[in-house]
N, C-alpha and C. Protein backbone atom coordinates (compact mmCIF):
# COMPACT_ATOMS: atom_id res chain seq x y z
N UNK A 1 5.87 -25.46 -7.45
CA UNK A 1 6.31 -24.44 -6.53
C UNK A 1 7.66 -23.94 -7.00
N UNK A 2 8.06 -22.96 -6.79
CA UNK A 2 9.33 -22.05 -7.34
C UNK A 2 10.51 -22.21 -6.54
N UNK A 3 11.59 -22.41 -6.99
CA UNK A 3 12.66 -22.09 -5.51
C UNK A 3 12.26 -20.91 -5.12
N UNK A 4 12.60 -21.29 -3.17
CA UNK A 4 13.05 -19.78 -3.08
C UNK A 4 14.10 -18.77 -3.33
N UNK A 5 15.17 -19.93 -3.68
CA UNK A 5 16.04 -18.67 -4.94
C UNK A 5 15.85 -17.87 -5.33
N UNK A 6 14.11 -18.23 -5.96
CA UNK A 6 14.22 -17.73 -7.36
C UNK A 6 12.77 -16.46 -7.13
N UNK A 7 12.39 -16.90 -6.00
CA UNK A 7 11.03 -15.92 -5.55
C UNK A 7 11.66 -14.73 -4.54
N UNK A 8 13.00 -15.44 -3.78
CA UNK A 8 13.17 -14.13 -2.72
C UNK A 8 13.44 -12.57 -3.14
N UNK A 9 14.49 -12.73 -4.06
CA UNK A 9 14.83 -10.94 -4.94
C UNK A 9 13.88 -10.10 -4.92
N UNK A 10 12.48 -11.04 -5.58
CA UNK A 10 11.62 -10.28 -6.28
C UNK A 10 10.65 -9.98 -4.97
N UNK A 11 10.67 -10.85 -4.20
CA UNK A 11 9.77 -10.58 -3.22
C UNK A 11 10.44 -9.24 -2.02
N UNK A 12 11.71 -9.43 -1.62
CA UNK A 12 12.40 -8.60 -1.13
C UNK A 12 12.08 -6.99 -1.84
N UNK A 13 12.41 -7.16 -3.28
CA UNK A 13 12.21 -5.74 -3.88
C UNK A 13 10.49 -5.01 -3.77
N UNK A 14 9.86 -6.44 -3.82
CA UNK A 14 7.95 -5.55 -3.79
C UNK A 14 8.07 -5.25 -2.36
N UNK A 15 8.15 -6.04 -1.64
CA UNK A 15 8.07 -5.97 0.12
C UNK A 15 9.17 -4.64 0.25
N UNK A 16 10.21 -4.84 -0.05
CA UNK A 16 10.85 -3.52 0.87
C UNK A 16 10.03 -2.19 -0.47
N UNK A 17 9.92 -2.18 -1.43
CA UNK A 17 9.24 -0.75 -1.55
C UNK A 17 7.87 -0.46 -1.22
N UNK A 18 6.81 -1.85 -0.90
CA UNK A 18 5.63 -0.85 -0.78
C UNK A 18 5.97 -0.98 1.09
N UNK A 19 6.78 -1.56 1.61
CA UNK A 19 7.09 -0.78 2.95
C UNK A 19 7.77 0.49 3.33
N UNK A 20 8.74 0.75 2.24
CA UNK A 20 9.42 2.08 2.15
C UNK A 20 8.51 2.75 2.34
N UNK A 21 7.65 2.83 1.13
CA UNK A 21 6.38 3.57 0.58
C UNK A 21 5.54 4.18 1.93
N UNK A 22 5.20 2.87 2.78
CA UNK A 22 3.94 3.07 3.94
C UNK A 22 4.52 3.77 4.40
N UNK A 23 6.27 3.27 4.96
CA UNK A 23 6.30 3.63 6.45
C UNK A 23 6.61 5.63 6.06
N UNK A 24 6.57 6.17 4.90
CA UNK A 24 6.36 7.78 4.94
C UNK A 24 5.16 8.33 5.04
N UNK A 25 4.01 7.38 5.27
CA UNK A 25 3.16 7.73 5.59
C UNK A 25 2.79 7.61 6.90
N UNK A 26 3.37 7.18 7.77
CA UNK A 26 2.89 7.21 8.94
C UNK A 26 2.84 8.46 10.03
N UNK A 27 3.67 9.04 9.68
CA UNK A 27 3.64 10.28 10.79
C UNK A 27 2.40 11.26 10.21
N UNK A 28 1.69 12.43 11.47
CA UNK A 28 1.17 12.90 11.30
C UNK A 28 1.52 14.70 10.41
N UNK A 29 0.25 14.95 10.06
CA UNK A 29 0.29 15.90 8.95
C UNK A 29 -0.11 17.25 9.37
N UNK A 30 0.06 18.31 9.66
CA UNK A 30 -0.94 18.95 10.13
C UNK A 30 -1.37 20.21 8.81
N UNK A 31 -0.31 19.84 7.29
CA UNK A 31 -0.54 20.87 6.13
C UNK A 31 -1.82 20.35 5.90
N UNK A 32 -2.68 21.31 4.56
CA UNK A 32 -3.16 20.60 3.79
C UNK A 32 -4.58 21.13 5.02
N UNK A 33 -5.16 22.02 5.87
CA UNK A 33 -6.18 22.07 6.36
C UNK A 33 -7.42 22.54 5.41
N UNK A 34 -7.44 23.22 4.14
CA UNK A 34 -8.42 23.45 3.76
C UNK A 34 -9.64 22.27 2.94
N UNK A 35 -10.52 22.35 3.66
CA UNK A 35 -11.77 21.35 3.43
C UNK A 35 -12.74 22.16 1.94
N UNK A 36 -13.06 21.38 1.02
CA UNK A 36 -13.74 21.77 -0.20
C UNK A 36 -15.36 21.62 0.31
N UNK A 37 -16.10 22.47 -0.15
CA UNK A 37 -17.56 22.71 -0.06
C UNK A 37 -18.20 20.92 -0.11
N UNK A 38 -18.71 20.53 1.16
CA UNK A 38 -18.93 18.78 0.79
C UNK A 38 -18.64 18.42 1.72
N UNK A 39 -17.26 18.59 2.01
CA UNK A 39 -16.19 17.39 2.55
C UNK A 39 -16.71 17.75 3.85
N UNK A 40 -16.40 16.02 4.87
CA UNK A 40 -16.42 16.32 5.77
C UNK A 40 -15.28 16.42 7.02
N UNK A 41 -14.25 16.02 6.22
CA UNK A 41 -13.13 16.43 6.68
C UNK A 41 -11.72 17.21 5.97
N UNK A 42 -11.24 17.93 6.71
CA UNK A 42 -10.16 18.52 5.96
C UNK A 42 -8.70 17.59 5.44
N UNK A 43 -8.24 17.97 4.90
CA UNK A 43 -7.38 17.50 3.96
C UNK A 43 -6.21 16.57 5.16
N UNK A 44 -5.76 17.26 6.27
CA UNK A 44 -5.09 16.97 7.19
C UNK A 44 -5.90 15.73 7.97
N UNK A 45 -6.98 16.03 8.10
CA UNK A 45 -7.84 14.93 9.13
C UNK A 45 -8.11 13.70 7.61
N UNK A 46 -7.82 13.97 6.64
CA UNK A 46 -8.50 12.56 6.21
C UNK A 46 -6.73 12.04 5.84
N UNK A 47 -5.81 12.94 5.69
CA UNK A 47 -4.75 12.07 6.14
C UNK A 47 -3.98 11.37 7.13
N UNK A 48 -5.17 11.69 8.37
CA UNK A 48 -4.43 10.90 9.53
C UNK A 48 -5.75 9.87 9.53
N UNK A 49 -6.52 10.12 9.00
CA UNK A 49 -7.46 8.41 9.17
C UNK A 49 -7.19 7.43 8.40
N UNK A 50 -6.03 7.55 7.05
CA UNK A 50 -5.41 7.09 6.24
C UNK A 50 -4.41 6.50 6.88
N UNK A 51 -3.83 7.21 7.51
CA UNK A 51 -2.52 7.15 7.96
C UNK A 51 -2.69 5.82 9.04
N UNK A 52 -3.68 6.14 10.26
CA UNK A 52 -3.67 5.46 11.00
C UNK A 52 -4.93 3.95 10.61
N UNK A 53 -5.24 3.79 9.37
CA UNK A 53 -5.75 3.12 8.64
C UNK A 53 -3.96 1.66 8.57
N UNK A 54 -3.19 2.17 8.09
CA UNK A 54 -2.72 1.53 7.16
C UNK A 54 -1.05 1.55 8.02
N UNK A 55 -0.95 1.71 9.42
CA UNK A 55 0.25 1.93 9.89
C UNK A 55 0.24 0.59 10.54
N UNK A 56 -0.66 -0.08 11.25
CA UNK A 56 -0.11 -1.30 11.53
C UNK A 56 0.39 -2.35 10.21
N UNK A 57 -0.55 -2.25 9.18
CA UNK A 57 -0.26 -2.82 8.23
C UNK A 57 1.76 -2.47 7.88
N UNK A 58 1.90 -1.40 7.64
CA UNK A 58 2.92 -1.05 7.08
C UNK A 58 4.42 -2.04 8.04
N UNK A 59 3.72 -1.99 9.70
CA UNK A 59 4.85 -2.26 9.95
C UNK A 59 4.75 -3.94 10.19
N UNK A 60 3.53 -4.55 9.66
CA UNK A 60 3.71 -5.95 9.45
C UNK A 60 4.54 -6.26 8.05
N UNK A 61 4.36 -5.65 7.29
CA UNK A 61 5.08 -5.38 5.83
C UNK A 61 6.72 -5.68 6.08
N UNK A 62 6.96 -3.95 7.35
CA UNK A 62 8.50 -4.10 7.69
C UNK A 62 9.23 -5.18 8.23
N UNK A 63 8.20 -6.16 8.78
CA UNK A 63 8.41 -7.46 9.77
C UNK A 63 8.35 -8.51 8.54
N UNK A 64 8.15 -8.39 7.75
CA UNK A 64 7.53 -10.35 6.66
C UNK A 64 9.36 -10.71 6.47
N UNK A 65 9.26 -12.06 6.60
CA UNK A 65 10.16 -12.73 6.35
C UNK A 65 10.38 -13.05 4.44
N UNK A 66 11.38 -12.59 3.44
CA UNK A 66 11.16 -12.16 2.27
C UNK A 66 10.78 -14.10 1.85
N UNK A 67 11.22 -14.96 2.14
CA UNK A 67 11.19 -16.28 2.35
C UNK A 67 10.14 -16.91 2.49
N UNK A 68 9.05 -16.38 3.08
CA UNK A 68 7.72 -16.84 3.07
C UNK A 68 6.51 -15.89 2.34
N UNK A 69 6.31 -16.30 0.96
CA UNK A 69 6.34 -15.82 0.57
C UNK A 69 4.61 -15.57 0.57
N UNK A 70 3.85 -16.37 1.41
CA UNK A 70 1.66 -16.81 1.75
C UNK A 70 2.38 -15.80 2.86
N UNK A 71 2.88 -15.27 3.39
CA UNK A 71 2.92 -14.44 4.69
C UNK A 71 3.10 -13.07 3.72
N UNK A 72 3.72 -12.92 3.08
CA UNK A 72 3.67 -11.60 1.84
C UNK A 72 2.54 -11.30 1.39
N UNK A 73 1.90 -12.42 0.82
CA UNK A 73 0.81 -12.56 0.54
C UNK A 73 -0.43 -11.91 1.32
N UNK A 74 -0.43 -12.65 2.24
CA UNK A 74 -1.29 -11.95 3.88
C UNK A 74 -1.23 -10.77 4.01
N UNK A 75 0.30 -10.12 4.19
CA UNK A 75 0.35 -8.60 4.46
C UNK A 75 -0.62 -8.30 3.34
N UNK A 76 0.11 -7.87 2.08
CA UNK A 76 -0.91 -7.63 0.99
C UNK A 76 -2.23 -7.08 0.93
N UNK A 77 -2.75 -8.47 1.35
CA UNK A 77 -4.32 -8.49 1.44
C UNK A 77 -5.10 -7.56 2.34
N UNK A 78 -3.80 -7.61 3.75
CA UNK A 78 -4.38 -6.85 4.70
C UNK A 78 -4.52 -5.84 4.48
N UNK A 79 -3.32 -5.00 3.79
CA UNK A 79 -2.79 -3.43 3.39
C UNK A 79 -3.92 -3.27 2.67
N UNK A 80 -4.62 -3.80 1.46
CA UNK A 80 -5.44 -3.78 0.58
C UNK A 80 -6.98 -3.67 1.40
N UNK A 81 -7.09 -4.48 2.31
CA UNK A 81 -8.13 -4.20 3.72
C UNK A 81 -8.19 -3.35 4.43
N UNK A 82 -7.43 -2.67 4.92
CA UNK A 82 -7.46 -1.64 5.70
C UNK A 82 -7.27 -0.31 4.07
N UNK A 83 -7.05 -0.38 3.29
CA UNK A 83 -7.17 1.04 2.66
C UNK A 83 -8.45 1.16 1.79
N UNK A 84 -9.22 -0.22 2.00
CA UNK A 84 -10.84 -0.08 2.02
C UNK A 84 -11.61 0.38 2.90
N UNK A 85 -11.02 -0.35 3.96
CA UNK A 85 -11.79 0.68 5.75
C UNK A 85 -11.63 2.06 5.50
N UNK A 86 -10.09 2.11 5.09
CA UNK A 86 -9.67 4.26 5.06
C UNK A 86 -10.81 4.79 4.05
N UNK A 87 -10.82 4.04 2.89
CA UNK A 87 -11.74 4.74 2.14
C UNK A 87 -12.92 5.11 2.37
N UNK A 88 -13.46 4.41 3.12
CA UNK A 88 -15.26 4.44 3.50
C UNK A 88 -15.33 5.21 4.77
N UNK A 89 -13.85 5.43 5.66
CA UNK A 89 -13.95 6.58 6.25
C UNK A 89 -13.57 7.88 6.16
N UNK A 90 -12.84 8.03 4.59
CA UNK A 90 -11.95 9.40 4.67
C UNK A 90 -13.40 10.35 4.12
N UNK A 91 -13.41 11.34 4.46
CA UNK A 91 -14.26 12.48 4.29
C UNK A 91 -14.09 13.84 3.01
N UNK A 92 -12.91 13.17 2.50
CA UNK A 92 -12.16 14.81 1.90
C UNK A 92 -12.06 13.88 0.12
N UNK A 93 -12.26 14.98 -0.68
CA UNK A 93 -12.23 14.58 -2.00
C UNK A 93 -11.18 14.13 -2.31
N UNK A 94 -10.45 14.72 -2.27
CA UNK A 94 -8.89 14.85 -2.44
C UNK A 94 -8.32 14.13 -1.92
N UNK A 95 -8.24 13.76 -0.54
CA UNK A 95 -7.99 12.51 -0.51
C UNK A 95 -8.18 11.18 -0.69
N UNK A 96 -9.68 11.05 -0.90
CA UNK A 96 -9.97 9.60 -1.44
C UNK A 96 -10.05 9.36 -2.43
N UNK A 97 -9.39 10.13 -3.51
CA UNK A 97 -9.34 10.01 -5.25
C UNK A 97 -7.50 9.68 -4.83
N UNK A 98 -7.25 9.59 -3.66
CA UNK A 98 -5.81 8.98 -3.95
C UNK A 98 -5.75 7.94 -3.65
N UNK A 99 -6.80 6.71 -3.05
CA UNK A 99 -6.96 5.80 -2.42
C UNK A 99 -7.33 4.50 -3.40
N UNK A 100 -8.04 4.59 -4.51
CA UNK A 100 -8.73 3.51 -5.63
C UNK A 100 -7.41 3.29 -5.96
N UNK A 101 -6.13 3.52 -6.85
CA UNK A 101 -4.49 3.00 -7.53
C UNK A 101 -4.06 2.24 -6.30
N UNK A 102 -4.16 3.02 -5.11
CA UNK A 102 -3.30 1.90 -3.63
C UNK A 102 -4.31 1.21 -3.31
N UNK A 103 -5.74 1.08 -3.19
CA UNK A 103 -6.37 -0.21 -3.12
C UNK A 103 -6.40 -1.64 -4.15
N UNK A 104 -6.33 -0.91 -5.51
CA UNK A 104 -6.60 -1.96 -6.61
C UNK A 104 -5.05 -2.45 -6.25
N UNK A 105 -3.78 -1.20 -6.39
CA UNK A 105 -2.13 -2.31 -6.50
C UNK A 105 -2.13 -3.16 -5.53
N UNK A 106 -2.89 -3.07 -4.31
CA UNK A 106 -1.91 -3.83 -3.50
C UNK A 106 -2.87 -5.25 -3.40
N UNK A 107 -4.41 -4.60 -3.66
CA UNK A 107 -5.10 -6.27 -4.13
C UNK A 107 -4.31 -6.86 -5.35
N UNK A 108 -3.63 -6.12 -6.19
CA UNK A 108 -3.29 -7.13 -7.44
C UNK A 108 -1.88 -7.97 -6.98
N UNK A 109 -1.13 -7.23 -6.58
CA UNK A 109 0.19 -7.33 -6.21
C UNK A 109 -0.41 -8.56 -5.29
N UNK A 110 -1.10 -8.65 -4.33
CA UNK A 110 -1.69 -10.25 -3.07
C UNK A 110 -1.96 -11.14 -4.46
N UNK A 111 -2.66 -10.28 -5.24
CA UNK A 111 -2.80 -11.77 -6.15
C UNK A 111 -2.01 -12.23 -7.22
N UNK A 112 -1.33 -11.35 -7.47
CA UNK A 112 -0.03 -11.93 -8.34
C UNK A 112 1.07 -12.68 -7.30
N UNK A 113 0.87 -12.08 -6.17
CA UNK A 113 2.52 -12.90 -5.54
C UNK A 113 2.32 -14.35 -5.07
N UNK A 114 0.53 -14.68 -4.88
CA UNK A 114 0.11 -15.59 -4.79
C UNK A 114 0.06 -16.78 -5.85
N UNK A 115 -0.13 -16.24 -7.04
CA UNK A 115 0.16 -17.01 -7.95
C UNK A 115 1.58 -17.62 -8.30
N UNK A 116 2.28 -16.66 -8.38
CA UNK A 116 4.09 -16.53 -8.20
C UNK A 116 3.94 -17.60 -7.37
N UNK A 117 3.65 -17.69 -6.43
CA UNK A 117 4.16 -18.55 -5.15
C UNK A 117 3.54 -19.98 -5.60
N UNK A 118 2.47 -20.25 -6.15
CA UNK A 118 1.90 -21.37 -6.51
C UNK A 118 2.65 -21.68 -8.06
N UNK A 119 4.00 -21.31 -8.20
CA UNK A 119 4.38 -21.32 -9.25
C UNK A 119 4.25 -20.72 -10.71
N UNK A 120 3.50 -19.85 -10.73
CA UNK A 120 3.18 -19.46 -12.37
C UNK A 120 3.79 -18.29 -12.31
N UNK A 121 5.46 -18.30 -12.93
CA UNK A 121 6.22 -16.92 -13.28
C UNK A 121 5.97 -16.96 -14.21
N UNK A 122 5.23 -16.84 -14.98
CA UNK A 122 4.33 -15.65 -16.15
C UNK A 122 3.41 -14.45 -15.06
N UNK A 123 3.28 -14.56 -14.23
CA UNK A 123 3.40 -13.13 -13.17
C UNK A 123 3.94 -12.82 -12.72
N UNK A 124 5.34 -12.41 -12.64
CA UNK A 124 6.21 -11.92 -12.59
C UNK A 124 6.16 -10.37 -13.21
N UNK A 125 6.01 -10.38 -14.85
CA UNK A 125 6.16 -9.36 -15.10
C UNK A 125 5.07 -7.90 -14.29
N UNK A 126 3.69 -8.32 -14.44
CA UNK A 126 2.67 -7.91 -13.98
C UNK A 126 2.84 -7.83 -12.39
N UNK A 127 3.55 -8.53 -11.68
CA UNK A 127 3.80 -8.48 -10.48
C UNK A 127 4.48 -6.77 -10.20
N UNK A 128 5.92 -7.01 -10.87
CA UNK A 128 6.65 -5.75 -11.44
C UNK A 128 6.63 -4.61 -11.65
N UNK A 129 5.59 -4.81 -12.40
CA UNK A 129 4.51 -3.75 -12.84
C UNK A 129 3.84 -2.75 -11.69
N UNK A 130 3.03 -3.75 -10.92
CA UNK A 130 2.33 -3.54 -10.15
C UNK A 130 2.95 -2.55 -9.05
N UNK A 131 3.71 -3.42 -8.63
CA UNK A 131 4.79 -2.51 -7.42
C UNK A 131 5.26 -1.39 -8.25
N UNK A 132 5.50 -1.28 -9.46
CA UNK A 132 5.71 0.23 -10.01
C UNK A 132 4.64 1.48 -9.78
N UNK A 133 3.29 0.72 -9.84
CA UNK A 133 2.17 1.45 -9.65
C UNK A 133 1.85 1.79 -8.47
N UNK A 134 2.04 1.26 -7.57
CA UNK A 134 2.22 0.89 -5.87
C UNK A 134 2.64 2.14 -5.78
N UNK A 135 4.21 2.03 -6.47
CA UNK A 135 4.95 3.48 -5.67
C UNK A 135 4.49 4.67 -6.39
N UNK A 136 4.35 4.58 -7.52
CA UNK A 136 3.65 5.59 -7.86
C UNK A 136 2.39 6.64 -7.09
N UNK A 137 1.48 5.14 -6.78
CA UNK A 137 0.76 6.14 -6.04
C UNK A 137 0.74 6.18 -4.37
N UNK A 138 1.52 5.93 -4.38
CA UNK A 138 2.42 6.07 -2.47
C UNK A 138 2.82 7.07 -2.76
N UNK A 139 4.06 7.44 -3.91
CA UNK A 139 4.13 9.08 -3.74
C UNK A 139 3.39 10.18 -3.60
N UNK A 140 2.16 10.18 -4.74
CA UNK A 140 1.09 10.51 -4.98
C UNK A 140 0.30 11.16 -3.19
N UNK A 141 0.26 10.13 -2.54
CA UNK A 141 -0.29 9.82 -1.58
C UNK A 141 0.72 10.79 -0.53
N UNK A 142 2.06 10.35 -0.65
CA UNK A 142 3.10 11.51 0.47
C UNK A 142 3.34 12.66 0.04
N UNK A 143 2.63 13.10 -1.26
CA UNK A 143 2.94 14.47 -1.87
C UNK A 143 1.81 15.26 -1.19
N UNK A 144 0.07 14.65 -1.68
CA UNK A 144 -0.56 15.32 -0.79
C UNK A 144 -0.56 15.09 1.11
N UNK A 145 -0.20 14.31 1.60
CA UNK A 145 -0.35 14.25 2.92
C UNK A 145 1.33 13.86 3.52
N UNK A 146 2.04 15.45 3.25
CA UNK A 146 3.48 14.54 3.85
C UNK A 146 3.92 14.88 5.58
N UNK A 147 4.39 14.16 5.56
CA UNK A 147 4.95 13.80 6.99
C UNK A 147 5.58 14.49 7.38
N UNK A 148 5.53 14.81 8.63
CA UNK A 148 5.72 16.34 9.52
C UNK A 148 7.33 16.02 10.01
């Protein structure tokens, strides 16, 4: 097992950005109404089923103690759970081609911090990584659906 010395920084830095990240997604959207030939929802409506997909999550994120680090873990998994629910309900192209980068990071990121935590910093780097990709496509994500 790792100190927590030596796990909190890193955990503090993934935890406070993919919470940064969520919590700009939470408010509602009302840009973005045009729906593509298909879809069954417009661009605005599949960002509030997203939105309200992944807002309790976000503010369990804002709540984790950086110190425990199977409770990081948990959030994670959950965030990664609920933006599988969003996916199988969002309706709009465009928005659910932004959803596969924030489902896969935040499953990888649960399973790298899990490992981290069971001691193996040789994930670390990949951990790192990950949360780079995270925000990446969190922006991605507040560019098309931003907050009113």
């Amino acid at each position: 097992m790792i100190a927590a010395a030596a796990r909190t920084p890193l955990l503090i830095a993934v935890v406070g950005a993919v919470a940064l990240g969520l919590s700009g997604c939470a408010a509602s959207s009302d840009g973005g109404s045009s729906s593509e030939k298909g879809d069954t929802q417009t661009v605005a409506q599949a960002c509030d089923t997203v939105r309200a997909s992944v807002q309790d999550a976000a503010t369990r994120l804002h709540a984790l103690d950086p110190g425990d680090p199977k409770a990081a873990v948990g959030a994670l998994g959950e965030v990664a759970q609920h933006l599988d629910d969003a996916a199988r309900a969002v309706g709009n192209r465009q928005v659910a081609a932004l959803l596969p980068p924030l489902q896969s990071g935040f499953a990888a990121a649960s399973a790298d911090l899990s490992a981290i935590a069971g001691g193996d910093l040789s994930r670390l780097p990949s951990l790192q990584g990950t949360a780079a990709d995270i925000q990446a496509a969190l922006t991605a994500f507040t560019q098309a659906c931003p907050a009113s």
